[in-house]
Protein backbone atom coordinates (compact mmCIF):
# COMPACT_ATOMS: atom_id res chain seq x y z
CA UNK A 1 0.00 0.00 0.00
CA UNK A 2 1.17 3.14 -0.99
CA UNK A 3 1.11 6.19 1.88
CA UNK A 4 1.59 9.90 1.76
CA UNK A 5 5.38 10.68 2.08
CA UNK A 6 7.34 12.74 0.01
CA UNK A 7 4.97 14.84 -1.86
CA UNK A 8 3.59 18.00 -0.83
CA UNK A 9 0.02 17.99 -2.42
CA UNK A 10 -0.53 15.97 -5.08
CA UNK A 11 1.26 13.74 -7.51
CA UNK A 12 2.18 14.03 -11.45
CA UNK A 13 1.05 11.73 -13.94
CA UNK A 14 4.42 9.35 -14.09
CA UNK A 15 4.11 9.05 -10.10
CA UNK A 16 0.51 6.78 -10.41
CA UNK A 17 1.23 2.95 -11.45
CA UNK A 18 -2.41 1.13 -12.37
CA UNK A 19 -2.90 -1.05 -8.68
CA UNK A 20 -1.61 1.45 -6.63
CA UNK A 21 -3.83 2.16 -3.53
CA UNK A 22 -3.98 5.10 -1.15
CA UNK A 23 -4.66 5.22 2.21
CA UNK A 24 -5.08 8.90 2.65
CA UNK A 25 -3.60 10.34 6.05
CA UNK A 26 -6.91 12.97 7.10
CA UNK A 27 -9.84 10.63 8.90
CA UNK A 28 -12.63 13.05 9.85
CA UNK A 29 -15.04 12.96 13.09
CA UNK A 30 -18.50 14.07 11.44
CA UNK A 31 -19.99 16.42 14.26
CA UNK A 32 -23.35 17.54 13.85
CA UNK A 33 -22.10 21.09 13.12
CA UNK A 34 -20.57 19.94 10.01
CA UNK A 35 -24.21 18.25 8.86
CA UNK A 36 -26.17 21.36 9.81
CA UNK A 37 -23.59 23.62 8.32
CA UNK A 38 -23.40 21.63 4.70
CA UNK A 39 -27.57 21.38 4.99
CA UNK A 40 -27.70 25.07 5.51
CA UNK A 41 -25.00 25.74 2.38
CA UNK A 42 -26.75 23.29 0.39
CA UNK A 43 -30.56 24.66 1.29
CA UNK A 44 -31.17 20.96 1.76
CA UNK A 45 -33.89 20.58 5.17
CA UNK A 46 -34.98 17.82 4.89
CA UNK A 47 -36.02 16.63 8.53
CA UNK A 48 -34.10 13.02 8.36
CA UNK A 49 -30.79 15.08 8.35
CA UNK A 50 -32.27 18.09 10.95
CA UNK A 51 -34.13 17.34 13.65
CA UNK A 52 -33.63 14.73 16.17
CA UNK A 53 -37.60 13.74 16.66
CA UNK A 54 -38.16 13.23 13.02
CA UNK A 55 -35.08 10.75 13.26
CA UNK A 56 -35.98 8.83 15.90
CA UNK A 57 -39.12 7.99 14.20
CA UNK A 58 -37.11 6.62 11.13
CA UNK A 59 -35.88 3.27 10.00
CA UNK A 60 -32.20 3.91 11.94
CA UNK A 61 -33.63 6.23 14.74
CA UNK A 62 -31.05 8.57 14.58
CA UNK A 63 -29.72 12.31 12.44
CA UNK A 64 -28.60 10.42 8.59
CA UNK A 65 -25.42 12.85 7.73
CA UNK A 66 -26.20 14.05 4.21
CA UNK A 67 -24.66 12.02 1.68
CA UNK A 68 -23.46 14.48 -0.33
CA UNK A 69 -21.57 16.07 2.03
CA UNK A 70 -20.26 12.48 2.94
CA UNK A 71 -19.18 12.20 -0.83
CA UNK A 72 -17.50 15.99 -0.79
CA UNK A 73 -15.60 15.33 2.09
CA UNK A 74 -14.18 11.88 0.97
CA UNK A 75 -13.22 13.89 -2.38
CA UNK A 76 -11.66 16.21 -0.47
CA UNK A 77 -9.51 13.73 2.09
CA UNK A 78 -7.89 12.61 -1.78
CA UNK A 79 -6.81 15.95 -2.67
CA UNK A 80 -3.07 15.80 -1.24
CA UNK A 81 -2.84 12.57 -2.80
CA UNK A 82 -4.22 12.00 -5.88
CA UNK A 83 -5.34 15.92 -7.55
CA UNK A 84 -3.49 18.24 -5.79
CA UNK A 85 -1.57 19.00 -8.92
CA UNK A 86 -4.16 18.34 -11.22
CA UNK A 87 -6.07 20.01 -13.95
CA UNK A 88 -9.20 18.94 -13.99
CA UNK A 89 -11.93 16.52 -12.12
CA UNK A 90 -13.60 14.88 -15.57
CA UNK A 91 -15.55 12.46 -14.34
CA UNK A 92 -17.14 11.61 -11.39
CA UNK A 93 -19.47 8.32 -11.64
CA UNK A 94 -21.15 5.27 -9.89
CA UNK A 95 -21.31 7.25 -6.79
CA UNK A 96 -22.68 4.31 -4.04
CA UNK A 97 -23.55 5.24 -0.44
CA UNK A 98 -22.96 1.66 0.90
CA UNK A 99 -24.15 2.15 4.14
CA UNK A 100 -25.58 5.00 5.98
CA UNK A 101 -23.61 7.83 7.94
CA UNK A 102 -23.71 9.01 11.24
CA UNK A 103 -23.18 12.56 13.45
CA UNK A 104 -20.33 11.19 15.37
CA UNK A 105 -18.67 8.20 12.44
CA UNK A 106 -15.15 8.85 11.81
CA UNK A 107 -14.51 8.29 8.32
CA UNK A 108 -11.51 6.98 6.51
CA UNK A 109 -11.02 6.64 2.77
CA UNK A 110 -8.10 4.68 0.54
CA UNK A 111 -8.04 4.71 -3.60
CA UNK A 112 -7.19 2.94 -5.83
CA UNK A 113 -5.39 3.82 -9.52
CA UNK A 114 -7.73 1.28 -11.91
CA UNK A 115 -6.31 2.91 -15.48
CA UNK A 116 -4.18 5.20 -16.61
CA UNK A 117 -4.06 6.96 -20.25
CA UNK A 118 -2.12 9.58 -21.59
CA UNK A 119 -3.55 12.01 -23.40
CA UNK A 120 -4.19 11.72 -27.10
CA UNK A 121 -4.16 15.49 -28.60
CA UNK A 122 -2.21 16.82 -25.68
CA UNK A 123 1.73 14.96 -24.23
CA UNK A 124 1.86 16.79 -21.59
CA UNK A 125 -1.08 15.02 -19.21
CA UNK A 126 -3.07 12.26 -19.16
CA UNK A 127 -5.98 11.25 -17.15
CA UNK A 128 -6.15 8.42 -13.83
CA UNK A 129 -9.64 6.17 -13.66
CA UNK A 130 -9.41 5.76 -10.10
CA UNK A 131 -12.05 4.14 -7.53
CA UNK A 132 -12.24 5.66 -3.79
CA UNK A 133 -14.11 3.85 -0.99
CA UNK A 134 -14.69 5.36 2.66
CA UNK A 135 -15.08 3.22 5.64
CA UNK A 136 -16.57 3.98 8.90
CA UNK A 137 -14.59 3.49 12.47
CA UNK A 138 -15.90 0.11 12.26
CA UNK A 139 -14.68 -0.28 8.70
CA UNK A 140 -18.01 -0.77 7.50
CA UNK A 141 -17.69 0.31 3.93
CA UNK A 142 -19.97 3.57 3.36
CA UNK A 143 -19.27 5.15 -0.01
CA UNK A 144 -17.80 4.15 -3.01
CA UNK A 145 -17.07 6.51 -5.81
CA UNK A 146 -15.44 6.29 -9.38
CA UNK A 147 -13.37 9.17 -11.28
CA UNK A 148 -11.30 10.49 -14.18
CA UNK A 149 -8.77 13.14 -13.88
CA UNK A 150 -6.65 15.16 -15.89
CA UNK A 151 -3.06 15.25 -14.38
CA UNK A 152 0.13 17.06 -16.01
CA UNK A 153 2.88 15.14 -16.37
CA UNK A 154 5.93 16.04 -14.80
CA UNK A 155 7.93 19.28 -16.20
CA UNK A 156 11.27 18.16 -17.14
């Protein structure tokens, strides 16, 4: 498995080898500020996510995190490892919330490089298919997510 080390945010194109898997360093404690906070940026109130008595009253008795902001945040905890340098986000597809979320779950993610193809009308980039999957503190797998993007080769 393949850690953060020696680069400062983000790797180049020639740094990703298809197999290689991430385990990215920043774990975040979900607190209920950070729910309320993304459902007020978001204008998303739905009651499941808001208020405790609707919740309890639902199928796992308890505040559901929003699983958007789930899927933002494990985008974000890849950022110093895998697009910190790059150009674009393409893609982003078969999004999967595996299991539901929690005020209080301390989430974990690790990716994986699937492809890699350099770029056909441009040599200096190429673009990484890469899948990411976040895991709860009892490694119960939560969301799984697939992307493409466009990273610049190395400047030589």
């Amino acid at each position: 498995m393949t850690q953060s080390k020696a680069y400062p945010f983000g790797r180049y194109l020639e740094d990703f080898q298809v197999g290689d898997v991430y385990s990215h360093s920043s774990d975040k404690t979900i607190t209920e500020a950070d729910n309320n906070f993304f459902c007020l940026m978001t204008m998303n109130h739905h009651p499941i996510h808001l208020n405790k008595e609707f919740a309890k009253k639902s199928q796992h008795k308890q505040i559901l995190v929003v699983g958007t902001y789930v899927f933002s945040l494990v985008v974000g905890m890849t950022v110093a490892d895998i697009s910190g340098v790059a150009i674009a986000n393409l893609e982003y597809e078969k999004i999967t919330h595996d299991a539901p979320v929690f005020i209080g779950d301390t989430i974990h993610a690790e990716s994986t490089i699937l492809d890699i193809k350099p770029s056909k009308s441009k040599p200096d980039r190429g673009i990484i298919y890469i899948e990411t999957c976040a895991y709860n503190q009892h490694l119960n797998k939560v969301l799984t997510l697939r992307r493409r993007v466009l990273i610049p080769k190395k400047m030589l």
